[in-house]
Protein backbone atom coordinates (compact mmCIF):
# COMPACT_ATOMS: atom_id res chain seq x y z
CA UNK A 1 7.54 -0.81 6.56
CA UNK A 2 4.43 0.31 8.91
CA UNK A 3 1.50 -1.41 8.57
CA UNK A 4 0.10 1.75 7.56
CA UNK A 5 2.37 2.21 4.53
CA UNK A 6 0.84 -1.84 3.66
CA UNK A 7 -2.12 -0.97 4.00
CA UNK A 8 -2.12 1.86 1.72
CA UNK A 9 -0.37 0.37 -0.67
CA UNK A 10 -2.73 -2.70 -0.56
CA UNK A 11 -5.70 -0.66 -0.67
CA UNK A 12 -4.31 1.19 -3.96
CA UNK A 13 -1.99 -1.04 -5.75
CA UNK A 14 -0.42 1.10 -8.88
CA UNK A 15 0.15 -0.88 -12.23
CA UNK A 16 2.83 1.54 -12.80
């Protein structure tokens, strides 16, 4: 994945 992708995802991590 893009670092951009991680970073979103890090930034927002979903409890789902």
């Amino acid at each position: 994945m893009d670092e951009e992708i991680i970073q979103g995802v890090m930034d927002v991590p979903t409890d789902d």
